[in-house]
C-alpha atoms as a PDB file:
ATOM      1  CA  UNK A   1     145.551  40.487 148.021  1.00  0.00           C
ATOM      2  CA  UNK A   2     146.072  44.414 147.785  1.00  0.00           C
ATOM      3  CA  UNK A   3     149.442  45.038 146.476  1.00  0.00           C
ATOM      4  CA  UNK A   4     151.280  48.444 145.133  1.00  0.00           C
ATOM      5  CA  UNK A   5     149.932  47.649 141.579  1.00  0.00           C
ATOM      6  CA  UNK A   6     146.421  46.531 142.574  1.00  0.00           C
ATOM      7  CA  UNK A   7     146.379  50.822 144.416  1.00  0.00           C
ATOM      8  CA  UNK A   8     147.915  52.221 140.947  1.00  0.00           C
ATOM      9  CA  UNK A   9     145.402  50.136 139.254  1.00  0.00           C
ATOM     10  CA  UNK A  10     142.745  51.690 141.360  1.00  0.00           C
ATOM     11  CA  UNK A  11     143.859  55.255 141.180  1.00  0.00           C
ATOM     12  CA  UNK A  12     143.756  54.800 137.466  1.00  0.00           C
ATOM     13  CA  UNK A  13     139.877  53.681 137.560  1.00  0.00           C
ATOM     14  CA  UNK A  14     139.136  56.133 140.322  1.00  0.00           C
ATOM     15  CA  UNK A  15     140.512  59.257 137.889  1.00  0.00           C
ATOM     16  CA  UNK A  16     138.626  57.458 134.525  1.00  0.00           C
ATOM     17  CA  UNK A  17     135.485  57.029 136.737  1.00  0.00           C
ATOM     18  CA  UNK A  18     136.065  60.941 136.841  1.00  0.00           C
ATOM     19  CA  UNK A  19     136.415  61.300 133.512  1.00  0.00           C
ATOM     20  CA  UNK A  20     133.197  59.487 132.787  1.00  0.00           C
ATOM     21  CA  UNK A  21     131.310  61.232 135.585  1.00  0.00           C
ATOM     22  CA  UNK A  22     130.102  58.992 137.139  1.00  0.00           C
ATOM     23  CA  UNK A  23     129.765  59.308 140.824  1.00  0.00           C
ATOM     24  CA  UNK A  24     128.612  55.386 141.328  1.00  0.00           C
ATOM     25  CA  UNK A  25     131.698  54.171 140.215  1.00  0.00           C
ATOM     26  CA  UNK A  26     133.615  56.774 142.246  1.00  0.00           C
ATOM     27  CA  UNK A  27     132.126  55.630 145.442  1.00  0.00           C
ATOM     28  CA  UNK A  28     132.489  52.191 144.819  1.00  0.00           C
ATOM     29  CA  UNK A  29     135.979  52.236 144.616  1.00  0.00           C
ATOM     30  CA  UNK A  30     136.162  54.546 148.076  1.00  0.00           C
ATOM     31  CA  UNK A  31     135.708  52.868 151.582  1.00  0.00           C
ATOM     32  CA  UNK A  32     132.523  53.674 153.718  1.00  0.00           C
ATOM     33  CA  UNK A  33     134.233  55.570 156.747  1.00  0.00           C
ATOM     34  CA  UNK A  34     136.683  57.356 153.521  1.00  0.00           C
ATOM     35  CA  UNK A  35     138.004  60.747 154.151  1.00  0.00           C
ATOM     36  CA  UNK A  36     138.462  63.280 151.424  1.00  0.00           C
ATOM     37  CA  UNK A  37     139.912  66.622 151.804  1.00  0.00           C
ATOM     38  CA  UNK A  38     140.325  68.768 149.234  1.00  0.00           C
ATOM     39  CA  UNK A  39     143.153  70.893 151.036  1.00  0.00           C
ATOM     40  CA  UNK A  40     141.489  74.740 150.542  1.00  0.00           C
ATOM     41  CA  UNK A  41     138.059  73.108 152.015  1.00  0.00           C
ATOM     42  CA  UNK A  42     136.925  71.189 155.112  1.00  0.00           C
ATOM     43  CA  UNK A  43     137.822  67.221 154.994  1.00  0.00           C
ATOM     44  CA  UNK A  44     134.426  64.995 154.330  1.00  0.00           C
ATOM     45  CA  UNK A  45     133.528  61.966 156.159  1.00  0.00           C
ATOM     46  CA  UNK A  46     132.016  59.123 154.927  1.00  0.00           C
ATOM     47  CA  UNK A  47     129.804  57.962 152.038  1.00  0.00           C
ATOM     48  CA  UNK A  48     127.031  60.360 152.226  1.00  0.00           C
ATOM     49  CA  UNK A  49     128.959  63.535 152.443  1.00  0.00           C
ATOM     50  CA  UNK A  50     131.483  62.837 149.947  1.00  0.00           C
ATOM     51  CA  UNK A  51     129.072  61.352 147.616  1.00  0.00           C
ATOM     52  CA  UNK A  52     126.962  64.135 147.827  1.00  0.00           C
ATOM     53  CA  UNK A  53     129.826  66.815 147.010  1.00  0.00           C
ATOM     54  CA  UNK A  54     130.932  65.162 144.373  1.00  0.00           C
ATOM     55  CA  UNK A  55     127.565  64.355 142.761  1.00  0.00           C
ATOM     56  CA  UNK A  56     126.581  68.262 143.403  1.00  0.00           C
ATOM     57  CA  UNK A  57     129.757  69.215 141.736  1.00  0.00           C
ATOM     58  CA  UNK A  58     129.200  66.560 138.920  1.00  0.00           C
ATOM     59  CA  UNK A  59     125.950  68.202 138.417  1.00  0.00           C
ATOM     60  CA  UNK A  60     127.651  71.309 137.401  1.00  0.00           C
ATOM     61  CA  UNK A  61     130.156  69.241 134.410  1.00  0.00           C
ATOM     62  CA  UNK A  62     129.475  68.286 131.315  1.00  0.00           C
ATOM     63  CA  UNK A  63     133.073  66.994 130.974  1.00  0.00           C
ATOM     64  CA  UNK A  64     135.733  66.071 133.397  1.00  0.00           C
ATOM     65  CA  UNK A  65     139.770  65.105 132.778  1.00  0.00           C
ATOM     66  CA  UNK A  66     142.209  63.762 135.307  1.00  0.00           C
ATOM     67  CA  UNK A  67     145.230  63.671 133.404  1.00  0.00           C
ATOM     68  CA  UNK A  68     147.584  61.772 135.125  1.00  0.00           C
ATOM     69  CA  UNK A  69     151.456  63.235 134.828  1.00  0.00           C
ATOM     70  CA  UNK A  70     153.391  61.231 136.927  1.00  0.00           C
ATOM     71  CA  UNK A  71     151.819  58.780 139.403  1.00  0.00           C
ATOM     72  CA  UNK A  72     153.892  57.294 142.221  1.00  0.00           C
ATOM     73  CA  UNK A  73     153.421  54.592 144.974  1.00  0.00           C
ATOM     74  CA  UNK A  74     154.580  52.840 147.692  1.00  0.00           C
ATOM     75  CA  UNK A  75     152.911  49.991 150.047  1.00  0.00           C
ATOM     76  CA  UNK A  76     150.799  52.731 151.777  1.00  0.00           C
ATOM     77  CA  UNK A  77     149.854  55.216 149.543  1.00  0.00           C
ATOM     78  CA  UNK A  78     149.310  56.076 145.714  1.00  0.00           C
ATOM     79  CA  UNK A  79     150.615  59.967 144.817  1.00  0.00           C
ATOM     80  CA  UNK A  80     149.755  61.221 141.388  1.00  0.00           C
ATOM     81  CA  UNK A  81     150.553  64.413 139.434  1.00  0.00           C
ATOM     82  CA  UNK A  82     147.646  65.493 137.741  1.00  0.00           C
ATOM     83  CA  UNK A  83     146.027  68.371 135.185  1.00  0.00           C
ATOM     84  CA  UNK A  84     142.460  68.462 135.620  1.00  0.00           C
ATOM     85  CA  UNK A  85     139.954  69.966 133.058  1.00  0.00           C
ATOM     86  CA  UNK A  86     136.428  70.431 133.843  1.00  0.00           C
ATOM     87  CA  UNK A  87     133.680  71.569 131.332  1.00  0.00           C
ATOM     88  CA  UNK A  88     131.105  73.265 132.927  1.00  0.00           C
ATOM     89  CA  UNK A  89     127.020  73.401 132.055  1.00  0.00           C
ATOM     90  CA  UNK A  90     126.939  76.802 131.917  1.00  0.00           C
ATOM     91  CA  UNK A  91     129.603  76.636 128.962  1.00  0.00           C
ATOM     92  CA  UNK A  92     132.895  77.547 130.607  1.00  0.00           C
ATOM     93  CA  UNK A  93     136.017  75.419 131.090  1.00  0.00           C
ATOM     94  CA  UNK A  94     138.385  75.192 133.764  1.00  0.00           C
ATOM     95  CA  UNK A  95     141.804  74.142 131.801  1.00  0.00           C
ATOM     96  CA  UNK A  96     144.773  72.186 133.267  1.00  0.00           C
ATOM     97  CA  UNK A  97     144.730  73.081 137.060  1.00  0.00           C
ATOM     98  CA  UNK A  98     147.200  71.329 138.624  1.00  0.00           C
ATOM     99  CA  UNK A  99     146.357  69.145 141.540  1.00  0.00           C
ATOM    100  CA  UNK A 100     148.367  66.695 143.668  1.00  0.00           C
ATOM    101  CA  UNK A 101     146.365  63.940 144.580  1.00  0.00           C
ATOM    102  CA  UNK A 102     146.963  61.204 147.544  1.00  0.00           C
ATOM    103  CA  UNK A 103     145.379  58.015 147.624  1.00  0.00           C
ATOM    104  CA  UNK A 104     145.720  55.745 150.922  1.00  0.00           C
ATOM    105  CA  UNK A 105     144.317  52.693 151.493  1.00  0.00           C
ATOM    106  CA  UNK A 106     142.432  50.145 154.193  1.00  0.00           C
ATOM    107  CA  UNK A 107     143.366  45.999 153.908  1.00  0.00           C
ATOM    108  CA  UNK A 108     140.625  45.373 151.486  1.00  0.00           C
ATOM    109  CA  UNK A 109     142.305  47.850 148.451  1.00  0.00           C
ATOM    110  CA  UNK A 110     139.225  50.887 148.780  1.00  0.00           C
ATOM    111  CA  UNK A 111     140.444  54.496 148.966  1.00  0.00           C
ATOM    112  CA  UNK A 112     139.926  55.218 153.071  1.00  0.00           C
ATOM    113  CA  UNK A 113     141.426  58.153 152.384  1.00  0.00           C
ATOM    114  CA  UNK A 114     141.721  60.941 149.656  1.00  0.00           C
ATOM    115  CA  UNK A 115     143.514  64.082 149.805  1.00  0.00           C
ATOM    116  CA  UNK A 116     144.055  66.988 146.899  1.00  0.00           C
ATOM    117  CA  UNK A 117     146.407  69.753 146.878  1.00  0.00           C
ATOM    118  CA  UNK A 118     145.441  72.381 144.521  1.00  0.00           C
ATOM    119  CA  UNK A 119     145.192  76.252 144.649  1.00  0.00           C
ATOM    120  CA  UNK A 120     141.650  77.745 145.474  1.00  0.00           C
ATOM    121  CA  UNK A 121     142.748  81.263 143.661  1.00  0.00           C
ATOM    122  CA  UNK A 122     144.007  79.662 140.756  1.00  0.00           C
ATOM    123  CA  UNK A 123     140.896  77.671 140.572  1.00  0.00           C
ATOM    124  CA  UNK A 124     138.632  80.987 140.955  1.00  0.00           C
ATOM    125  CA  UNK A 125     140.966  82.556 138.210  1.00  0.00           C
ATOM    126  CA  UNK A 126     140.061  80.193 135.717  1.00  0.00           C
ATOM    127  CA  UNK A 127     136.831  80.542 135.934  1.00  0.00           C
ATOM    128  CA  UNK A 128     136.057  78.194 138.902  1.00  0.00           C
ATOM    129  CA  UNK A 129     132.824  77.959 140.749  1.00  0.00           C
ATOM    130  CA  UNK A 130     132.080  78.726 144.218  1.00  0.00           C
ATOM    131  CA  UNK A 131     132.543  75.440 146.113  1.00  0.00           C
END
């Protein structure tokens, strides 16, 4: 039975899967018609695409945090507060960007859909790849 902890529970192991990256794990916990839009880009569709952008980006880090600030939910969706830190390859570090994340949810408890609010010029000024 899905229930408001079994979503926080998930959003928890969704943002470590992150911090391990590992894409596999990611997906697994995400629905196969899921929807993720991360707001300053266009919203992906299913599996492939979103697996793809996120393993392309993943490609890029050598270390990832989702630190979770405040993470709130109700019976149809999981909000968290988040500072996320990426380490990048190439040696540079985006540092504590905040991001808003939603999390909502089909009857069998995977993410069907994912949305992030965070700001693209903030993300450039700290040393942010293209995306």
């Amino acid at each position: 039975m899905v229930t408001i902890q079994t979503q926080k529970d998930t959003v928890r192991e969704f943002c470590s899967a992150w911090d391990q990256l590992d894409t596999n794990k990611i997906m697994s916990l995400m629905s196969e018609d899921a929807v993720y839009h991360n707001m300053p880009l266009a919203p992906l569709k299913g599996q492939q695409e979103i697996s793809s952008f996120i393993g392309g980006f993943l490609q890029l880090a050598s270390s990832c945090e989702f630190k979770i600030l405040n993470l709130v939910a109700d019976e149809h969706c999981v909000v968290t507060e988040r500072v996320d830190t990426f380490g990048m390859k190439d040696g540079s570090t985006i540092d504590a960007l905040p991001v808003v994340g939603i999390f909502e949810f089909d009857d069998n408890g995977k993410i069907c859909c994912w949305r992030e609010y965070w700001d693209l010029q903030d993300w450039v000024a700290r040393g942010g790849p293209a995306l």
